[in-house]
Protein backbone atom coordinates (compact mmCIF):
# COMPACT_ATOMS: atom_id res chain seq x y z
CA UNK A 1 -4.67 2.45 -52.00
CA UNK A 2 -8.08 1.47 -51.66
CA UNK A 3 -10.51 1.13 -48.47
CA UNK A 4 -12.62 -2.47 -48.15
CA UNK A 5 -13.59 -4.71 -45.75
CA UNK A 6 -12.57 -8.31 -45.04
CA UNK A 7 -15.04 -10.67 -44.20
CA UNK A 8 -13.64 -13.78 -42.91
CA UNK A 9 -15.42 -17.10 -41.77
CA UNK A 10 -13.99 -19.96 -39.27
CA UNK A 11 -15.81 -23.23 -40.73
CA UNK A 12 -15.14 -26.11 -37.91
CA UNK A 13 -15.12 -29.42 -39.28
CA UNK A 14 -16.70 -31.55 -36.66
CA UNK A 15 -20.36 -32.68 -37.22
CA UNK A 16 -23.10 -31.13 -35.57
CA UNK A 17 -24.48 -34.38 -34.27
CA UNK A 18 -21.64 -36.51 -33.80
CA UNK A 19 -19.03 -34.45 -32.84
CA UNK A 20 -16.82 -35.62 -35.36
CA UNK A 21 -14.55 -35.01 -38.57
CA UNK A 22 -16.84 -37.12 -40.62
CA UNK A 23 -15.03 -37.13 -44.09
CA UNK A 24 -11.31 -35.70 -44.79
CA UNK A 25 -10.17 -32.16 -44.88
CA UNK A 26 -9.06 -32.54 -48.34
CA UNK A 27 -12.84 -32.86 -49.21
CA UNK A 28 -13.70 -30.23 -47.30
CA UNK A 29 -11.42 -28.17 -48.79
CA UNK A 30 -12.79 -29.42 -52.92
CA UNK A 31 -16.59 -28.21 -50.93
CA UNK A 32 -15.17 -24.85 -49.84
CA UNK A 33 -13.53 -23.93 -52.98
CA UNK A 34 -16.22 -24.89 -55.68
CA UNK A 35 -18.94 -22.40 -53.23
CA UNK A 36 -16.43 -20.10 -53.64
CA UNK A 37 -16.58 -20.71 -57.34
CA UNK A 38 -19.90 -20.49 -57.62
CA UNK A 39 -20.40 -17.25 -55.82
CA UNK A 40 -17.23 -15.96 -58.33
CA UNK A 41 -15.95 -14.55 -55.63
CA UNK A 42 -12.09 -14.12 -54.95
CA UNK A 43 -10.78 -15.80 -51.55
CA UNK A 44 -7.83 -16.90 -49.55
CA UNK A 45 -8.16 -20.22 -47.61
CA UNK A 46 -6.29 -22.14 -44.27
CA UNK A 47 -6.38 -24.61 -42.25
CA UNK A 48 -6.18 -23.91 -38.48
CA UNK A 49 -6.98 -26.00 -35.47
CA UNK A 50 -9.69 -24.54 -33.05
CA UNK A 51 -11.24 -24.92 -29.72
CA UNK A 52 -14.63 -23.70 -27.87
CA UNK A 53 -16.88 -23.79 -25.17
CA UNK A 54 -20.42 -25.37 -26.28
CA UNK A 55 -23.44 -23.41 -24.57
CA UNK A 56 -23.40 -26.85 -22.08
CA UNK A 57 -19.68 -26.32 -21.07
CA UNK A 58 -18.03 -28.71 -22.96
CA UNK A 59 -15.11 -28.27 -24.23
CA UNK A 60 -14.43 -29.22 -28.19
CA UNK A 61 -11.20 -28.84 -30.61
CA UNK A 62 -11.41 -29.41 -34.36
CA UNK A 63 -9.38 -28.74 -37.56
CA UNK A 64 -11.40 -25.46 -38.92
CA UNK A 65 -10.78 -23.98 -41.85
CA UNK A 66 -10.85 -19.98 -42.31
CA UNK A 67 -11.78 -18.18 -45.67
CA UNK A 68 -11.04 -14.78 -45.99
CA UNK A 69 -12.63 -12.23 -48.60
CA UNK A 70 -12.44 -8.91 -49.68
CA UNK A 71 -15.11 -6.69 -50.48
CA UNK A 72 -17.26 -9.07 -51.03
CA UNK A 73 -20.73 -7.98 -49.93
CA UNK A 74 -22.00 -8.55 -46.32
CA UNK A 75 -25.25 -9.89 -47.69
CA UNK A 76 -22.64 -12.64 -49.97
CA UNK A 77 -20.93 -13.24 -46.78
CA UNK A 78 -24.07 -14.43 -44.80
CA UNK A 79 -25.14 -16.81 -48.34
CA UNK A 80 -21.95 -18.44 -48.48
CA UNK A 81 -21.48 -18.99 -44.15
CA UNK A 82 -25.58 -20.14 -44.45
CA UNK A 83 -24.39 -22.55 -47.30
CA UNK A 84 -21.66 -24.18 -45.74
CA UNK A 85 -23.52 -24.23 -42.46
CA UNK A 86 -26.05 -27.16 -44.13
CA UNK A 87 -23.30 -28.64 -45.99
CA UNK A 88 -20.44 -28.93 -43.48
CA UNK A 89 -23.26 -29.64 -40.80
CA UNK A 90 -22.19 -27.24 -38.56
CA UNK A 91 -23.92 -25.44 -35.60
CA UNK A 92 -22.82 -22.00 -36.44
CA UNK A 93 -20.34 -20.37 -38.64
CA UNK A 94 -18.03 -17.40 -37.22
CA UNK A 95 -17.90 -14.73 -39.00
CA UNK A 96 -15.57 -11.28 -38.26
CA UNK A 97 -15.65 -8.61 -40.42
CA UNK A 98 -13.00 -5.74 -40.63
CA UNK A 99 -11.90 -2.61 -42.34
CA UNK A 100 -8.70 -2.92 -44.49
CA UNK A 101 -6.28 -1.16 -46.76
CA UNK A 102 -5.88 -2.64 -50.26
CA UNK A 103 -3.12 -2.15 -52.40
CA UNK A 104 -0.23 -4.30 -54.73
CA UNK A 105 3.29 -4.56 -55.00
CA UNK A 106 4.20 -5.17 -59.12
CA UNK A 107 7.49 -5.55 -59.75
CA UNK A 108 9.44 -7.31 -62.13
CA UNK A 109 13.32 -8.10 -62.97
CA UNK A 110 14.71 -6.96 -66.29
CA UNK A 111 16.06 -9.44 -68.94
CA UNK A 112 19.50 -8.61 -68.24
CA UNK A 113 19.06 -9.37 -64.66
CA UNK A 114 17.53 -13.03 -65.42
CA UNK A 115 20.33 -13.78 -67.19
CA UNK A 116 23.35 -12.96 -65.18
């Protein structure tokens, strides 16, 4: 069992300028996962709806999508949020960071048990 941290980053969808979703998630999603690919960094990726309070008091809810990492390093983490910052068009990109425990589960049935 191994230490890390997980870095994960809320990426709201909604334009900086106009306040709204301009193109689908789906493409979103293609944008977020070749960075990702680039960076050849391992990730897990949903889609969650969120809501804040803009420094003027309004009040905004989006579809945001969150990408979680593992030991990837803090100085990646800032690249990739500063990266999808300009290409989502986005304001500001949450970031929390956290330790974690690592460690897998293998297991396998026999043959014998397959076949029963």
């Amino acid at each position: 069992m191994n230490t890390a941290r997980q870095s994960t980053l809320y990426i709201g969808l909604n334009d900086r300028e106009t306040g709204e979703q301009k193109y689908s998630t789906e493409k979103y999603l293609s944008l977020l996962k070749t960075v990702c690919r680039s960076y050849h960094i391992p990730f897990s990726l949903s889609r969650m709806q969120g809501g804040y309070f803009h420094e003027d008091g309004r009040y905004v809810e989006e579809e945001t999508l969150v990408l979680m990492m593992v030991d990837v390093p803090a100085d990646t983490v800032r690249e990739i949020a500063k990266d999808l910052c300009v290409f989502f068009n986005q304001e500001s990109i949450m970031i929390t960071e956290q330790p974690c425990r690592v460690y897998y589960i293998q297991e396998r049935l026999d043959e014998e048990e397959i076949h029963e």
